[in-house]
N, C-alpha and C. Protein backbone atom coordinates (compact mmCIF):
# COMPACT_ATOMS: atom_id res chain seq x y z
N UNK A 1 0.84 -1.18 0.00
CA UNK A 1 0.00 0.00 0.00
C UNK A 1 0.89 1.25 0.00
N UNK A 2 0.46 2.33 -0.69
CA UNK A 2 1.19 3.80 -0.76
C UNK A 2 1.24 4.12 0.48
N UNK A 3 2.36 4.89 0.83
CA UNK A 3 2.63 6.01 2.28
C UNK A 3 1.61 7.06 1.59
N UNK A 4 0.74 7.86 2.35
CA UNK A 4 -0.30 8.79 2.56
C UNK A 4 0.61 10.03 2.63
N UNK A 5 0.04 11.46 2.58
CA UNK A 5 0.88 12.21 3.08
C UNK A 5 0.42 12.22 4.49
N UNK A 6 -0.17 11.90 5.11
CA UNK A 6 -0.61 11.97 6.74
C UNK A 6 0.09 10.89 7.54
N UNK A 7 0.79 10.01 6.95
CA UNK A 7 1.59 9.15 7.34
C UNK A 7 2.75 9.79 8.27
N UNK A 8 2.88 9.09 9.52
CA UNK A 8 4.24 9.38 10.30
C UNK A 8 5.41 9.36 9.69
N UNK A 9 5.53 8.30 8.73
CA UNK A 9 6.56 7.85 8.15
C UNK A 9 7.77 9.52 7.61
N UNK A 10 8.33 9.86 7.33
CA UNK A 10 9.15 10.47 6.43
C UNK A 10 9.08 10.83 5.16
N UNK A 11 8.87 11.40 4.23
CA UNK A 11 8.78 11.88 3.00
C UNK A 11 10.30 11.64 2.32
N UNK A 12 11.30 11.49 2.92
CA UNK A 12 12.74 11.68 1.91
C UNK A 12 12.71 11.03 0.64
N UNK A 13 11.81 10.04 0.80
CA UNK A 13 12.01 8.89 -0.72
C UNK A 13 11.37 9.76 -1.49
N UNK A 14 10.16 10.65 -1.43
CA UNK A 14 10.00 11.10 -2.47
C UNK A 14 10.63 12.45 -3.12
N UNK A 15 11.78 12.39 -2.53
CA UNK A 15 13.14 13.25 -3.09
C UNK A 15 13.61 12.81 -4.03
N UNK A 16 13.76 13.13 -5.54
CA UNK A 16 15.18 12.50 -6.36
C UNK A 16 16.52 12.62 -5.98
N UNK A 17 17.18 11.58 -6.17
CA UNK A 17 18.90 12.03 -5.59
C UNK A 17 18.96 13.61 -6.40
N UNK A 18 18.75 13.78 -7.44
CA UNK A 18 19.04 15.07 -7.55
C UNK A 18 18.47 16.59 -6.90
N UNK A 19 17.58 16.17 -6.43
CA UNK A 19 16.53 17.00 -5.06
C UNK A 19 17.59 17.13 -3.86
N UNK A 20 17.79 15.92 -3.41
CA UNK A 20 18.52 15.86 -2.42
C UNK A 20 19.94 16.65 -2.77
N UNK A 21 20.55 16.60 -3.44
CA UNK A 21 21.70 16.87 -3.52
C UNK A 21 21.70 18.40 -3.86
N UNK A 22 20.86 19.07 -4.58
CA UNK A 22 20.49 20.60 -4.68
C UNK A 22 20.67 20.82 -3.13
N UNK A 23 19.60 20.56 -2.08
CA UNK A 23 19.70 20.82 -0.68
C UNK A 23 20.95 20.29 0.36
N UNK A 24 21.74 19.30 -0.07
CA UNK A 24 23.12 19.50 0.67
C UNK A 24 23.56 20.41 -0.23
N UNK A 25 23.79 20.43 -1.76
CA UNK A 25 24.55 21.89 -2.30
C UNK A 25 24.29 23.15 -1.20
N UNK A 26 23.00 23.29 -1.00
CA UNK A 26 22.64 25.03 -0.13
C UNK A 26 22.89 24.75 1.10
N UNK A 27 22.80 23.55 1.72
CA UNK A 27 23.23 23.31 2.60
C UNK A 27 24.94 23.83 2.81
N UNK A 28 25.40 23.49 2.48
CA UNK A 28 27.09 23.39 2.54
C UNK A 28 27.68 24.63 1.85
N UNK A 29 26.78 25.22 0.56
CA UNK A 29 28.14 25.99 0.31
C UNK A 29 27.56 27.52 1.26
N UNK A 30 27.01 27.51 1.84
CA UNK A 30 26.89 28.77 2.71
C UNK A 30 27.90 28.92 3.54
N UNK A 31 28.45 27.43 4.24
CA UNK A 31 29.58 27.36 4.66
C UNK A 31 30.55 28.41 4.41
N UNK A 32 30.87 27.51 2.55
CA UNK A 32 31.94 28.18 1.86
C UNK A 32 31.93 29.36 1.11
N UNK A 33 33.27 30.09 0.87
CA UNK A 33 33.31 30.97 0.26
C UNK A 33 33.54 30.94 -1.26
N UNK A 34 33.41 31.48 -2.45
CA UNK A 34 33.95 31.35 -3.74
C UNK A 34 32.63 31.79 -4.57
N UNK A 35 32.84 31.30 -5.78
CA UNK A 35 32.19 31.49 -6.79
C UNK A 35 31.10 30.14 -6.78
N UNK A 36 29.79 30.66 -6.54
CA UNK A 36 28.85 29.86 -7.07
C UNK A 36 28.22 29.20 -7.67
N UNK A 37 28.52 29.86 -9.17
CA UNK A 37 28.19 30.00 -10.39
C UNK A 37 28.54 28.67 -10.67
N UNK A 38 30.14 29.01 -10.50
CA UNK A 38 30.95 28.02 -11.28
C UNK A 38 30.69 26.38 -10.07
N UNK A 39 30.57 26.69 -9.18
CA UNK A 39 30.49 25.20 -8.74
C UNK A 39 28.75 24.50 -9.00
N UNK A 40 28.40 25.10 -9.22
CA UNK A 40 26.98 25.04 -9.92
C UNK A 40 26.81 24.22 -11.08
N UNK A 41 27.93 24.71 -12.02
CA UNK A 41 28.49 24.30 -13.18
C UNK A 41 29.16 23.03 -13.14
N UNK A 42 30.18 22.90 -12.02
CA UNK A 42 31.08 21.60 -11.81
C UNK A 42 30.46 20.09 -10.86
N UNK A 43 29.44 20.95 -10.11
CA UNK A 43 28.88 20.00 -9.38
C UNK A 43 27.57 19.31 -10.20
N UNK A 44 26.78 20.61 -11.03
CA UNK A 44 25.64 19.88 -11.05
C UNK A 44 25.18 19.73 -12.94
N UNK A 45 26.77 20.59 -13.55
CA UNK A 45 26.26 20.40 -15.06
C UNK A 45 25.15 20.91 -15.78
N UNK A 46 24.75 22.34 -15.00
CA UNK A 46 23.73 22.83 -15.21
C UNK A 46 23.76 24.59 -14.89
N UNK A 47 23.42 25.44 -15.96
CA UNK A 47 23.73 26.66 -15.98
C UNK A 47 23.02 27.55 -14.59
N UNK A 48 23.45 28.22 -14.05
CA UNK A 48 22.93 28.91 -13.10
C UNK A 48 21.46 28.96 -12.99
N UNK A 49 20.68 29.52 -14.32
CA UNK A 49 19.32 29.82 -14.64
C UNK A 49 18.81 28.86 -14.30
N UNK A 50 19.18 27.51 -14.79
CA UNK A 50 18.50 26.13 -14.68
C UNK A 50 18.80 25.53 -13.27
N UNK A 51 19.84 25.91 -12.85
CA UNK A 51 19.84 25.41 -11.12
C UNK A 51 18.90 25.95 -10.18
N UNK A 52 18.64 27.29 -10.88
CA UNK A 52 17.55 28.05 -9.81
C UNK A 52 16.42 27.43 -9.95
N UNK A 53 16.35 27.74 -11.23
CA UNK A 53 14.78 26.73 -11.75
C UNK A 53 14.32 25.18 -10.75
N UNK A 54 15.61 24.73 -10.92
CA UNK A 54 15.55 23.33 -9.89
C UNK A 54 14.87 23.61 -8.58
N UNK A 55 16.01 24.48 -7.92
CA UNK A 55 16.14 24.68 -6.73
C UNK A 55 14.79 25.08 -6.02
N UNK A 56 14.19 26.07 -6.84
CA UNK A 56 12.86 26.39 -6.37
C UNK A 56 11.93 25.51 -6.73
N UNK A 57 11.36 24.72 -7.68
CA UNK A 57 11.02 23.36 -7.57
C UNK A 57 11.00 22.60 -6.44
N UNK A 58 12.59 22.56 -5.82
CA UNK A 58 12.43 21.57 -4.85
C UNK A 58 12.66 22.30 -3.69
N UNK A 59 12.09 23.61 -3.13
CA UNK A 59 11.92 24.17 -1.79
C UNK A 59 10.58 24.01 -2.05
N UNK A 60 9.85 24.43 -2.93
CA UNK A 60 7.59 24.45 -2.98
C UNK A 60 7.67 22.69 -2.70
N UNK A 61 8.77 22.06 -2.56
CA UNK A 61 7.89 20.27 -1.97
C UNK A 61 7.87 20.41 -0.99
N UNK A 62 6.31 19.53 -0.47
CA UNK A 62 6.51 19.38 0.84
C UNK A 62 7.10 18.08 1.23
N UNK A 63 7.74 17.39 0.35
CA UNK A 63 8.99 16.39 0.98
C UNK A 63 10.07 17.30 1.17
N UNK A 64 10.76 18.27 0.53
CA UNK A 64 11.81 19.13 0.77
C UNK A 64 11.36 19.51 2.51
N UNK A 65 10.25 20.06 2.75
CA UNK A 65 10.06 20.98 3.85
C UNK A 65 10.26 19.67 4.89
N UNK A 66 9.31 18.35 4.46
CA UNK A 66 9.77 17.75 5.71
C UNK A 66 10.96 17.15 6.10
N UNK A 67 11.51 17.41 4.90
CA UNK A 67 13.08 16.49 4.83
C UNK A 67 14.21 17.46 5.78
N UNK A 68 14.07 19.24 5.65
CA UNK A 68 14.77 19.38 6.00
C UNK A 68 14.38 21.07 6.08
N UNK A 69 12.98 21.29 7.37
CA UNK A 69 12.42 22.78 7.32
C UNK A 69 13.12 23.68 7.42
N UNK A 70 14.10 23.69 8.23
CA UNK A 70 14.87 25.05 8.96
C UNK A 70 15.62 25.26 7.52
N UNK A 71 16.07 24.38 6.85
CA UNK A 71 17.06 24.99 5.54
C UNK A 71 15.88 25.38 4.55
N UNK A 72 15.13 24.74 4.09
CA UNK A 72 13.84 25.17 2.65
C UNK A 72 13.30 26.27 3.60
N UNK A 73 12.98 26.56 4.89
CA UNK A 73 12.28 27.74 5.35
C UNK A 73 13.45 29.17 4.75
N UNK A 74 14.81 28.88 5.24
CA UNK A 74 15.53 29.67 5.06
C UNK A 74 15.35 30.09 4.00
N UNK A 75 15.81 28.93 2.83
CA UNK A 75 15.60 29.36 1.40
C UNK A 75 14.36 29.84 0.46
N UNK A 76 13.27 29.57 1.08
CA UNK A 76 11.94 30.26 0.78
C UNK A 76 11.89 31.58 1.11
N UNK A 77 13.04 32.12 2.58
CA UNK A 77 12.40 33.70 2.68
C UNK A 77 13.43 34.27 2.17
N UNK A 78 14.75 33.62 1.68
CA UNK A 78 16.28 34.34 0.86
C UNK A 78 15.33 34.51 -0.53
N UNK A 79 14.25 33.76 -1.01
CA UNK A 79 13.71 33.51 -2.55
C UNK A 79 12.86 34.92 -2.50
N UNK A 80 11.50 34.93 -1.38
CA UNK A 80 10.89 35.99 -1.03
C UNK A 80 11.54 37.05 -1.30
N UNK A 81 12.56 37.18 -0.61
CA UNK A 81 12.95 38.92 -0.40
C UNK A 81 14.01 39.23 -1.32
N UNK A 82 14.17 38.23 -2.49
CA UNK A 82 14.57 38.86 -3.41
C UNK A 82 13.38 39.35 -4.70
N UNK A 83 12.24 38.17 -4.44
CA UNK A 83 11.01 38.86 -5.11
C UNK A 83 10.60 40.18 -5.06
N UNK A 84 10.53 40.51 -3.74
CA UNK A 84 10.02 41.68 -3.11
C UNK A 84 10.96 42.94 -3.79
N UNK A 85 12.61 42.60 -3.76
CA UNK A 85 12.67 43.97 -3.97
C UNK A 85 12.74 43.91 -5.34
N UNK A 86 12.89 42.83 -6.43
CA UNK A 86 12.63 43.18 -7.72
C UNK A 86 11.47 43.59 -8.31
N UNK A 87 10.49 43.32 -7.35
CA UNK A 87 9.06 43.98 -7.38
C UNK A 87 9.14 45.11 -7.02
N UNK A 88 9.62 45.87 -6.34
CA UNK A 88 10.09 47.42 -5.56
C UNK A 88 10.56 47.88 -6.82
N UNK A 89 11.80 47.72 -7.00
CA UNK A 89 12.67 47.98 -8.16
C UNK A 89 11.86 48.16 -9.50
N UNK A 90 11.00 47.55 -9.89
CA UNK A 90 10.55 47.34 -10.97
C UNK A 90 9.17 48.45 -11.23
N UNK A 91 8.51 48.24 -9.61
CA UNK A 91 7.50 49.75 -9.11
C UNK A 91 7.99 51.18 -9.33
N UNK A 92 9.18 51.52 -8.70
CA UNK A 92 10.18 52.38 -8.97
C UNK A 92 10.07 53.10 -10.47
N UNK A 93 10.56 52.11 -11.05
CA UNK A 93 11.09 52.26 -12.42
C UNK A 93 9.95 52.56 -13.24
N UNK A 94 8.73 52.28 -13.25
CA UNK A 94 7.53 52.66 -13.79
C UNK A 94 7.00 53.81 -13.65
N UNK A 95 7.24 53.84 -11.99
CA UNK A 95 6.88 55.69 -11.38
C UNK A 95 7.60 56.42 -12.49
N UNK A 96 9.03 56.67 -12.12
CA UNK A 96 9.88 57.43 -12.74
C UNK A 96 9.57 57.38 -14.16
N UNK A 97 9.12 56.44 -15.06
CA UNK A 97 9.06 56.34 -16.52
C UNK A 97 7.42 57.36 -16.66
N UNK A 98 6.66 57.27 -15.87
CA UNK A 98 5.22 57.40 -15.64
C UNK A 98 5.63 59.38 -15.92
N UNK A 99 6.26 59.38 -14.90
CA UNK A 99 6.60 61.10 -14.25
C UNK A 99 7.22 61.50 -15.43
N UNK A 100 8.08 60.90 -16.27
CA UNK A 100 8.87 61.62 -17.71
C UNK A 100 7.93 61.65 -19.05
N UNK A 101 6.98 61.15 -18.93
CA UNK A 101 6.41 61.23 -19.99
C UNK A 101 5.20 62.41 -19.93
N UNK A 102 4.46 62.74 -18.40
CA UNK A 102 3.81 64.09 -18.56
C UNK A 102 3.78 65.29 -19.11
N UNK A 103 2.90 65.64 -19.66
CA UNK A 103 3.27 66.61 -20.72
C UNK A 103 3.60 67.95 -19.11
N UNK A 104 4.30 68.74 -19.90
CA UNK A 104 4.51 69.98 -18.77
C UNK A 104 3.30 70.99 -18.56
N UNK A 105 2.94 71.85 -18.03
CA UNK A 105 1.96 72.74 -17.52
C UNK A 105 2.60 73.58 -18.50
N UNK A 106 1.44 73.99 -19.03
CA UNK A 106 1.43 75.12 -20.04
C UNK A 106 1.69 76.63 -19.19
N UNK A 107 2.87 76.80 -19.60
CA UNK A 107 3.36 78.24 -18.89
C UNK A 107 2.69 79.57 -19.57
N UNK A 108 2.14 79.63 -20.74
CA UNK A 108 1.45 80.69 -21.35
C UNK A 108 0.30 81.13 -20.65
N UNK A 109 -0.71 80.23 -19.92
CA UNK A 109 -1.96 80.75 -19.62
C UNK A 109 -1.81 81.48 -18.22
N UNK A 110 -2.69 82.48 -17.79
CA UNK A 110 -2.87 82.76 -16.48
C UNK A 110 -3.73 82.72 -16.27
């Protein structure tokens, strides 16, 4: 019979080794210092864009969350608050585009 999700049991199996291994990657290289990019590249054979792509994939599981909350919590609010300010940023930038295009007050009339 299938494990339920209401089951005591553990969720990890329904991790792919490659799930898992994204989350020791974030796990561990916070540790370390260097270039990301590139071990991104050496570890997982996959361009930055497409690791993120992964990565957030496998923080929205809730086998990720039960496998390992305190790290996918972390990485859900590092994901958040970079949403937020490219959403800021992007608000910003509309104002200012919004404000340059008004025509000026006609200085002739009184």
């Amino acid at each position: 019979m299938a494990a339920s999700l209401e089951s005591d049991q553990p969720l990890t199996h329904a991790l792919t080794p490659r799930d898992l291994a994204v989350l020791d990657f974030e796990r561990e290289f916070t540790k370390h210092g260097g270039a990301k990019e590139e071990a991104i590249r050496e570890v997982f054979g996959l361009s930055a864009a497409r690791y993120y792509q992964v990565l957030n994939t496998v923080i929205d599981s809730p086998h990720a969350l039960r496998h390992d909350p305190m790290l996918v919590k972390r990485l859900q609010r590092a994901r958040d608050a970079r949403v937020h300010t490219r959403a800021s940023r992007t608000l910003t930038s509309s104002r200012q585009v919004d404000r340059a295009n008004r025509p000026l007050p006609d200085e002739t009339t009184d």
